[in-house]
Protein backbone atom coordinates (compact mmCIF):
# COMPACT_ATOMS: atom_id res chain seq x y z
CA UNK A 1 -109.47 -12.17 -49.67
CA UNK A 2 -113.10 -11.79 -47.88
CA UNK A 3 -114.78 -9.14 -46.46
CA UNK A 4 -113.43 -8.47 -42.67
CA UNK A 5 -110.40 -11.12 -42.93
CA UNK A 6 -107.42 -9.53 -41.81
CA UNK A 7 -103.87 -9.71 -43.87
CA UNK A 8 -101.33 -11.47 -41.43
CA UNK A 9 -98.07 -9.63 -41.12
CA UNK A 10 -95.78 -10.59 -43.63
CA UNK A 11 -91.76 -10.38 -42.78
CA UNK A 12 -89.29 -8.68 -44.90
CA UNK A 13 -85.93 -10.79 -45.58
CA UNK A 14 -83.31 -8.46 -45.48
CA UNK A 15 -80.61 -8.69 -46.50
CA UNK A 16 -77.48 -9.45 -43.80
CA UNK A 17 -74.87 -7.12 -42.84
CA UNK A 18 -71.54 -7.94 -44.04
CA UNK A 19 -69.59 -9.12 -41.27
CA UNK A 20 -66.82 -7.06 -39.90
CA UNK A 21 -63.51 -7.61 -41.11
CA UNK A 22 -60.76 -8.49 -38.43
CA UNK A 23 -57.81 -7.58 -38.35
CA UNK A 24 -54.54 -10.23 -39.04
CA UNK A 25 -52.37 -11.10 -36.12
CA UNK A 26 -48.67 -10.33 -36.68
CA UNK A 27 -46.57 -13.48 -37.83
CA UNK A 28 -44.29 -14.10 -34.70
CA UNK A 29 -40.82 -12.97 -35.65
CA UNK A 30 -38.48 -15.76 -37.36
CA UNK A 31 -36.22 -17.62 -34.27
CA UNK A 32 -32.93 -17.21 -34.64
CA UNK A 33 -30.52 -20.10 -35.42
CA UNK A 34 -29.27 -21.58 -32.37
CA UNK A 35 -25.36 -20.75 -31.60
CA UNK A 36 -23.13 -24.01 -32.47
CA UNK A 37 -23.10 -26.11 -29.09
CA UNK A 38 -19.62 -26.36 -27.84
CA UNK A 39 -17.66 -29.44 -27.74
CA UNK A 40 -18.06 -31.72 -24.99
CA UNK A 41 -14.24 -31.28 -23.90
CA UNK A 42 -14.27 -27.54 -24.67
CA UNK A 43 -12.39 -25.96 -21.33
CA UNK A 44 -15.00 -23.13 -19.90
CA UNK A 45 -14.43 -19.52 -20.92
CA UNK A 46 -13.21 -18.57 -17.73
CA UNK A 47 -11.02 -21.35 -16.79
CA UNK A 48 -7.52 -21.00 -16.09
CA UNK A 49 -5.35 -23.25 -19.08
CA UNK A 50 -4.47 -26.55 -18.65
CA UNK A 51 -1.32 -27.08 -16.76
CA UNK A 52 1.16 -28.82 -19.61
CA UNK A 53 -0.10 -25.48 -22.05
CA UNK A 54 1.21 -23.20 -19.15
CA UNK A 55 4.40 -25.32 -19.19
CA UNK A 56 4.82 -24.66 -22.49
CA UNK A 57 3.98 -21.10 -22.13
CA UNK A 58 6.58 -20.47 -19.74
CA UNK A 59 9.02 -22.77 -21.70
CA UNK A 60 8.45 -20.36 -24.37
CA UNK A 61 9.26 -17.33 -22.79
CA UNK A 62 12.58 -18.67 -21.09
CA UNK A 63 13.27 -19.56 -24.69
CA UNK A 64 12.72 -16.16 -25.52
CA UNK A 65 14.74 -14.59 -22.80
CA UNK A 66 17.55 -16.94 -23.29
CA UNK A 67 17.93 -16.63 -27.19
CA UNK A 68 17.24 -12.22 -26.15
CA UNK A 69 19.98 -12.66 -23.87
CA UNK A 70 22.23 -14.49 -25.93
CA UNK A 71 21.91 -11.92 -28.59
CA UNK A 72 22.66 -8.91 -26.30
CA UNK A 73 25.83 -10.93 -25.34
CA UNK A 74 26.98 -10.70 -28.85
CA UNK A 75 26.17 -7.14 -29.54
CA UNK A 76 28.03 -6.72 -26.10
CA UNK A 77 30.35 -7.79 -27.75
CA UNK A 78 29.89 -5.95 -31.28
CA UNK A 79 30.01 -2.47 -29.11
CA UNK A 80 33.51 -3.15 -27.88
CA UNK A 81 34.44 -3.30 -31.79
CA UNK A 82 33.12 -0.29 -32.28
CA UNK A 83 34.44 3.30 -32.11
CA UNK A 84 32.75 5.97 -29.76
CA UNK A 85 31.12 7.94 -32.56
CA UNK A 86 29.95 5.26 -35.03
CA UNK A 87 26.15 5.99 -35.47
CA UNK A 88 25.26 1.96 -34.93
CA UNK A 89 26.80 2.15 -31.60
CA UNK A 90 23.61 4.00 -29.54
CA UNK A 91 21.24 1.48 -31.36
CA UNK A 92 23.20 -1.85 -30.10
CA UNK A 93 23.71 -0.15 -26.70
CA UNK A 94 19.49 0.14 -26.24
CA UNK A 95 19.14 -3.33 -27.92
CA UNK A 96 21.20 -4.93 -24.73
CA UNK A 97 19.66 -2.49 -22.28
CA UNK A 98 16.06 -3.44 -23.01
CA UNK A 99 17.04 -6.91 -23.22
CA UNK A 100 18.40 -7.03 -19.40
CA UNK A 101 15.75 -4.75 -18.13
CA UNK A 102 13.47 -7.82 -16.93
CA UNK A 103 16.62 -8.76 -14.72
CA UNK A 104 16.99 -5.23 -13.54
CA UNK A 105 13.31 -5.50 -12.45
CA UNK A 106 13.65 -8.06 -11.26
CA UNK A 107 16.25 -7.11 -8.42
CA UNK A 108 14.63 -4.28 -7.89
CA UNK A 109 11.22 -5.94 -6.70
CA UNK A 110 13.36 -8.18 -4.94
CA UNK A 111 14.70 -5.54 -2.91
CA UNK A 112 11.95 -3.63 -2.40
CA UNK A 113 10.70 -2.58 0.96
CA UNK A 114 7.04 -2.13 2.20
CA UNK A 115 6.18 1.95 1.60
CA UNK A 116 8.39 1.93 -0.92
CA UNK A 117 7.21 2.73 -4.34
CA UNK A 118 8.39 0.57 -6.64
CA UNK A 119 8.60 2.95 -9.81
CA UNK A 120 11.44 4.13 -8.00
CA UNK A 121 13.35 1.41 -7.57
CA UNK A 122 13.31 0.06 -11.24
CA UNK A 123 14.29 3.65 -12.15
CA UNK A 124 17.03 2.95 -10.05
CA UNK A 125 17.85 -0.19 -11.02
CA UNK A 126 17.15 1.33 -14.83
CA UNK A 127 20.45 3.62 -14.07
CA UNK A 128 22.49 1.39 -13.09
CA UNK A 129 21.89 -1.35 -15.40
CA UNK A 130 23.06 1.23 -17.94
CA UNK A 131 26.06 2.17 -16.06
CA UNK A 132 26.73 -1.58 -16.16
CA UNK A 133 26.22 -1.62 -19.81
CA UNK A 134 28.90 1.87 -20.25
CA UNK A 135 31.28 0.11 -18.29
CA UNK A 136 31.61 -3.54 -19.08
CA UNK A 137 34.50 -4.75 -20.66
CA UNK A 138 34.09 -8.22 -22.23
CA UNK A 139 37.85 -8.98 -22.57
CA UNK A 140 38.04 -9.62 -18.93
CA UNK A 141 36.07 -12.53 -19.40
CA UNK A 142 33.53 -11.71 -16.75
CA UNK A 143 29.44 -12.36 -17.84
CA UNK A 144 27.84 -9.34 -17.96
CA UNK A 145 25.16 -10.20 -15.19
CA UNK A 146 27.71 -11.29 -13.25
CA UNK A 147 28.94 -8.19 -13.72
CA UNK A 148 26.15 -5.73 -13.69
CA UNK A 149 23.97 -7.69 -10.68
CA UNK A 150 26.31 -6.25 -8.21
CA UNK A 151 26.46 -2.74 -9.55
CA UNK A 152 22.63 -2.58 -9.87
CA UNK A 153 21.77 -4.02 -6.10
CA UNK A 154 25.00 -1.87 -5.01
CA UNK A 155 22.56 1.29 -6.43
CA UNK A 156 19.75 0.31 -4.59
CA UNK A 157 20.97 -0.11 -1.42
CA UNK A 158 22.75 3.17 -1.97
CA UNK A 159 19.57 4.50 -2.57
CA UNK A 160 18.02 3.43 0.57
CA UNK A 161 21.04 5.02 2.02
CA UNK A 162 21.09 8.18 0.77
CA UNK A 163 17.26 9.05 -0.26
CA UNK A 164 14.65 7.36 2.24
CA UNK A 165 15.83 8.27 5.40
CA UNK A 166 14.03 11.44 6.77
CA UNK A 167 16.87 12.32 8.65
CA UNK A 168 20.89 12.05 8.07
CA UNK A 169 22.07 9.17 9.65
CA UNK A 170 25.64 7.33 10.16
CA UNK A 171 25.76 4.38 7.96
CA UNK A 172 26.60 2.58 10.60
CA UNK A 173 23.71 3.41 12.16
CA UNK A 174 21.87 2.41 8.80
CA UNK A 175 23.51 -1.18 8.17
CA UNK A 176 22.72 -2.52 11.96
CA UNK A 177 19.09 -0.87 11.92
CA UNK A 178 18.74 -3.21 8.82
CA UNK A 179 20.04 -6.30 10.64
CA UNK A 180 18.31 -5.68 13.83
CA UNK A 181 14.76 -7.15 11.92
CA UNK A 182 16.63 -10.21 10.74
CA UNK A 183 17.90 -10.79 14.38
CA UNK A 184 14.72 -9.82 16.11
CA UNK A 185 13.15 -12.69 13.53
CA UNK A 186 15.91 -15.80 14.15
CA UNK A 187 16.54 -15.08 17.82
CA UNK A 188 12.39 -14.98 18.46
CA UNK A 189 12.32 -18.08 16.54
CA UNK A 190 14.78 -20.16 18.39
CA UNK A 191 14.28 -18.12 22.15
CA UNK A 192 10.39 -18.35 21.82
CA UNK A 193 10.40 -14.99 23.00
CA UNK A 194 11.58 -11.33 22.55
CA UNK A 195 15.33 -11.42 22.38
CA UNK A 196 16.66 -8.68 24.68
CA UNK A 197 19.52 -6.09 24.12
CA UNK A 198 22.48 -7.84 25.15
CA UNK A 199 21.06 -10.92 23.13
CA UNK A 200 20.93 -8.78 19.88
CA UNK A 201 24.39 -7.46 20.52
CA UNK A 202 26.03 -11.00 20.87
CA UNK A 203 24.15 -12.44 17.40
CA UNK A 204 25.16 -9.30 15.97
CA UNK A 205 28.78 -8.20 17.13
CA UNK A 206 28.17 -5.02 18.71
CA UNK A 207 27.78 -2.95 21.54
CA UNK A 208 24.43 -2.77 23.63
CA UNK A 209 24.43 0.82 22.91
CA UNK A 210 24.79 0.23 19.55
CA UNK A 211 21.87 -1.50 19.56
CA UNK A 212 19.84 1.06 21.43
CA UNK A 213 21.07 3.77 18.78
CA UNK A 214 19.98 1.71 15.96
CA UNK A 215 16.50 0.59 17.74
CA UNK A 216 16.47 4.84 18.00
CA UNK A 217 17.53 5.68 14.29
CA UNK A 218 14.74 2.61 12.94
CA UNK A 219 12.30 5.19 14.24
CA UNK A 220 13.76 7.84 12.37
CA UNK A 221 13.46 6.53 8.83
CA UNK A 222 10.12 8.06 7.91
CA UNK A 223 8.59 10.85 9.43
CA UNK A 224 4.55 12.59 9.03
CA UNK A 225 3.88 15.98 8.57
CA UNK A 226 2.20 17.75 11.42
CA UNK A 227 -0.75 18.90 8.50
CA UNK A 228 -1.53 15.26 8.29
CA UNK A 229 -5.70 15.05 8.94
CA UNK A 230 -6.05 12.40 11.43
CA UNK A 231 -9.83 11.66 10.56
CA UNK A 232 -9.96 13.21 6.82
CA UNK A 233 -13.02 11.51 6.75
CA UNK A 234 -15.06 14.11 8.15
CA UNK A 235 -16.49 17.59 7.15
CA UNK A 236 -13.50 19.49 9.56
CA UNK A 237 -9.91 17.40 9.75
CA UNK A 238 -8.03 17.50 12.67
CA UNK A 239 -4.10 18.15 11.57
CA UNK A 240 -1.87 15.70 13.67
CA UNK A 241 -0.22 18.81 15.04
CA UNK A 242 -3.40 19.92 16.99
CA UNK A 243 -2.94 16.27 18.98
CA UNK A 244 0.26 16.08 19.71
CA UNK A 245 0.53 16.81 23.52
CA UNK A 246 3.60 19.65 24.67
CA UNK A 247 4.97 20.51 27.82
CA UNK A 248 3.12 22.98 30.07
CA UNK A 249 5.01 25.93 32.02
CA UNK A 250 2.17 25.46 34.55
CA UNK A 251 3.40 22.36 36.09
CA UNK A 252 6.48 23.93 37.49
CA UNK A 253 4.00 26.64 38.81
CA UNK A 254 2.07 24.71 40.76
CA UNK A 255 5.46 22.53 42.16
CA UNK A 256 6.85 25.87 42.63
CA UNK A 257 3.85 27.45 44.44
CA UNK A 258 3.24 24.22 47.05
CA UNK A 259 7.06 24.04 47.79
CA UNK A 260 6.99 28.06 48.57
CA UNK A 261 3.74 27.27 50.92
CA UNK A 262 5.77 24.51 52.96
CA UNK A 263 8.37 27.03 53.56
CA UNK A 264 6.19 30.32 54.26
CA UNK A 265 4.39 27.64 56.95
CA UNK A 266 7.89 27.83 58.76
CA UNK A 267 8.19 31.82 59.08
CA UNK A 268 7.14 33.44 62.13
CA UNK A 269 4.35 36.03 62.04
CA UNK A 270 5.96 39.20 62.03
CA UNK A 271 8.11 37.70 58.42
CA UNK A 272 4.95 36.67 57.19
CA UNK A 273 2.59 39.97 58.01
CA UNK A 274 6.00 41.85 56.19
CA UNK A 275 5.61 39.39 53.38
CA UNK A 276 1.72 40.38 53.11
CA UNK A 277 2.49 43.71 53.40
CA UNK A 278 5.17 44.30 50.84
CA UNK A 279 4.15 41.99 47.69
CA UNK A 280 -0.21 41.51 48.56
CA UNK A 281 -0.96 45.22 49.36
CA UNK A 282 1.75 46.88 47.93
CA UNK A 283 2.83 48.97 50.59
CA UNK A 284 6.43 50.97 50.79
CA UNK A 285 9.58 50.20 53.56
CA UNK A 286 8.50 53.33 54.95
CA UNK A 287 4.77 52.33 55.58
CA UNK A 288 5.98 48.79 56.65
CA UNK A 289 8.35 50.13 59.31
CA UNK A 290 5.71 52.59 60.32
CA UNK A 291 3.12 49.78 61.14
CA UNK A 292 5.90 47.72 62.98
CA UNK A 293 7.61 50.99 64.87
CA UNK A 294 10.68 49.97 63.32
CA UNK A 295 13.27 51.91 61.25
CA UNK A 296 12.92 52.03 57.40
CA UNK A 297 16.26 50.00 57.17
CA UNK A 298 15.62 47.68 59.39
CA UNK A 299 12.45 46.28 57.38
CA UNK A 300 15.20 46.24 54.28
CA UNK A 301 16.95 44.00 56.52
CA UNK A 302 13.97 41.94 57.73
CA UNK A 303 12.86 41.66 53.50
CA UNK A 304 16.09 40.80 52.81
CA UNK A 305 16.59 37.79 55.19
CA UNK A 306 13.28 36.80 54.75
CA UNK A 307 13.18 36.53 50.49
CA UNK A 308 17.19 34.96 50.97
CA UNK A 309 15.86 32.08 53.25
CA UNK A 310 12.86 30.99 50.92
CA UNK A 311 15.52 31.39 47.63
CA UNK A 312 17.75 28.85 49.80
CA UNK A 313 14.50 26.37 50.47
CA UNK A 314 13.29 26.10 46.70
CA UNK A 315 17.31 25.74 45.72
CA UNK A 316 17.34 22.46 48.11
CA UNK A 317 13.91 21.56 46.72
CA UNK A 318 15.03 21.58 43.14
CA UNK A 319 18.45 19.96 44.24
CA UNK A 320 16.57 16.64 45.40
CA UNK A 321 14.35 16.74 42.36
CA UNK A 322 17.17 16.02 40.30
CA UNK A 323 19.25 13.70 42.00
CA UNK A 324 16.28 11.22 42.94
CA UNK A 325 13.64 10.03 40.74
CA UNK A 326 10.60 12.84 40.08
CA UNK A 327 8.31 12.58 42.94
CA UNK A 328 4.34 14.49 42.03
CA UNK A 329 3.59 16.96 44.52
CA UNK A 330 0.08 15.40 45.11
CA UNK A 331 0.01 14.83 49.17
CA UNK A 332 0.67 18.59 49.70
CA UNK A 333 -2.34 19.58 46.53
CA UNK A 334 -5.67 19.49 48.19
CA UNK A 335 -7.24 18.22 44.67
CA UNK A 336 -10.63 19.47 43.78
CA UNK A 337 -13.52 17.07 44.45
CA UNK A 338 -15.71 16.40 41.24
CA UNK A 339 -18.42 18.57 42.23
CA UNK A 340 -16.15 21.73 42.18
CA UNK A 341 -14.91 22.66 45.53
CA UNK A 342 -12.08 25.08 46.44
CA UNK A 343 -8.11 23.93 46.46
């Protein structure tokens, strides 16, 4: 190289970096095999069954009633063969029972009224179906439902009878209180309007105060107790007693008190300054007949005339009270206005 020539930069190859390695994305998962497609003609899940397989469903179970049925009729039969303490006796007797307890329920539903809770009537009709069973007697060639039907409505009604009614009351009573909603219904229907009392009493046979009595004991079939909350809905109840309105002693007070001012209006002054005397300031015969300048006795006299004329007025008072029609004692009551002023 000559003198004073400079050496041009010469570059380096490096080497190059090794390139970074990345990481693999997950394999997305495997897809699970699609579910079988139904059939075209496949019903939907929640669809109710066609109408011939609930025709046959029901056709079954009258088959299965009917052949139950006929089989409790022939161990009705095997039990009358059979003497009181053979052990197979008790296990034919439940066979028929639980094969006529759909019938029993049956009647019971059937004769079941609103409020009324049904568990007790098939309990009911329970009992009596096994009366029925206890008593039949298949040589008197009698069905057994045509035998035990009676016995187990006869047991409800006798339940309605004796068990729902809050208070005792005559059967009579009972029996036309039951019609009465039947005739209310068919004479309404055919009137177009509320039948009235002697209406009821001609559909029905009976007397108008019959009727009346039984309208009176229909009320008296269920009763509430006075605890009842009448808004249990809030923090404090009210019981139904706390609502239930009473008669107040102060009415006759205040009849009493403007009948007795009509009649002390009639007196003359000297009765009425004796009046003030004895009962308002409390003063003796002897300090009455002292202010008058009459004789201790003769005040007696005076007090006693006096009190026996104003007993006589509130006798006649209450005399016309009850032989007319109650009349309020409001044109002799100056009433308080609504701002407050004096009576």
């Amino acid at each position: 190289m000559p003198p004073g020539a400079r050496r041009k930069p010469t570059r380096t190859k490096t080497a190059a970096k090794p390139a970074r390695a990345t990481r693999a994305a997950p394999e997305p998962p495997a897809a699970k095999p699609a579910a079988p497609a139904p059939p075209a003609d496949a019903p939907p899940p929640d669809a109710a069954p066609p109408p011939a397989e609930a025709a046959d469903a029901a056709k079954e179970r009258g088959e299965f009633y009917v052949r139950r049925r006929a089989t409790a009729l022939r161990l009705l039969a095997e039990i009358t063969t059979l003497a009181h303490d053979d052990p197979r006796r008790d296990e034919l007797r439940t066979q028929v029972i639980e094969a006529h307890m759909p019938c029993a329920r049956y009647l019971a539903a059937r004769y079941g009224a609103p409020g009324e809770e049904v568990e007790d009537l098939f309990q009911v009709a329970y009992l009596a179906l096994v009366k029925a069973v206890d008593n039949f007697d298949s040589d008197r060639g009698v069905a057994f439902l045509t035998y035990a039907t009676p016995m187990i409505i006869g047991e409800i009604k006798r339940y309605f009878r004796d068990s729902t009614w809050a208070v005792h009351v005559p059967r009579r009573m009972q029996e036309l209180s039951a019609q009465l909603r039947t005739a209310t219904e068919v004479l309404g229907q055919s009137l177009g309007r509320s039948p009235t009392v002697g209406e009821l009493a001609e559909h029905l046979i009976a007397e108008p105060a019959e009727i009346i009595d039984a309208m009176d004991a229909r009320a008296a079939h269920s009763t509430v107790s006075l605890d009842l909350p009448v808004d249990a809905g809030s923090a404090r109840p009210t019981p139904l007693q706390d609502l239930i309105g009473a008669d107040d002693d102060s009415f006759d007070g205040v009849v009493n008190r403007e009948t007795l001012k009509l009649l002390l209006a009639e007196l003359s002054e000297r009765d009425k300054q004796i009046l003030l005397m004895r009962f308002f300031r409390g003063m003796t015969q002897s300090e009455i007949a002292a202010e008058l300048g009459v004789s201790q006795m003769q005040v007696s006299r005076l007090l006693a005339r006096i009190l026996a004329r104003l007993r006589a007025g509130m006798a006649a008072v209450r005399d016309s009270q009850s032989s007319h029609p109650p009349r309020l004692w409001i044109t002799h009551v100056r009433l308080r206005s609504v701002g407050g002023g004096r009576a």
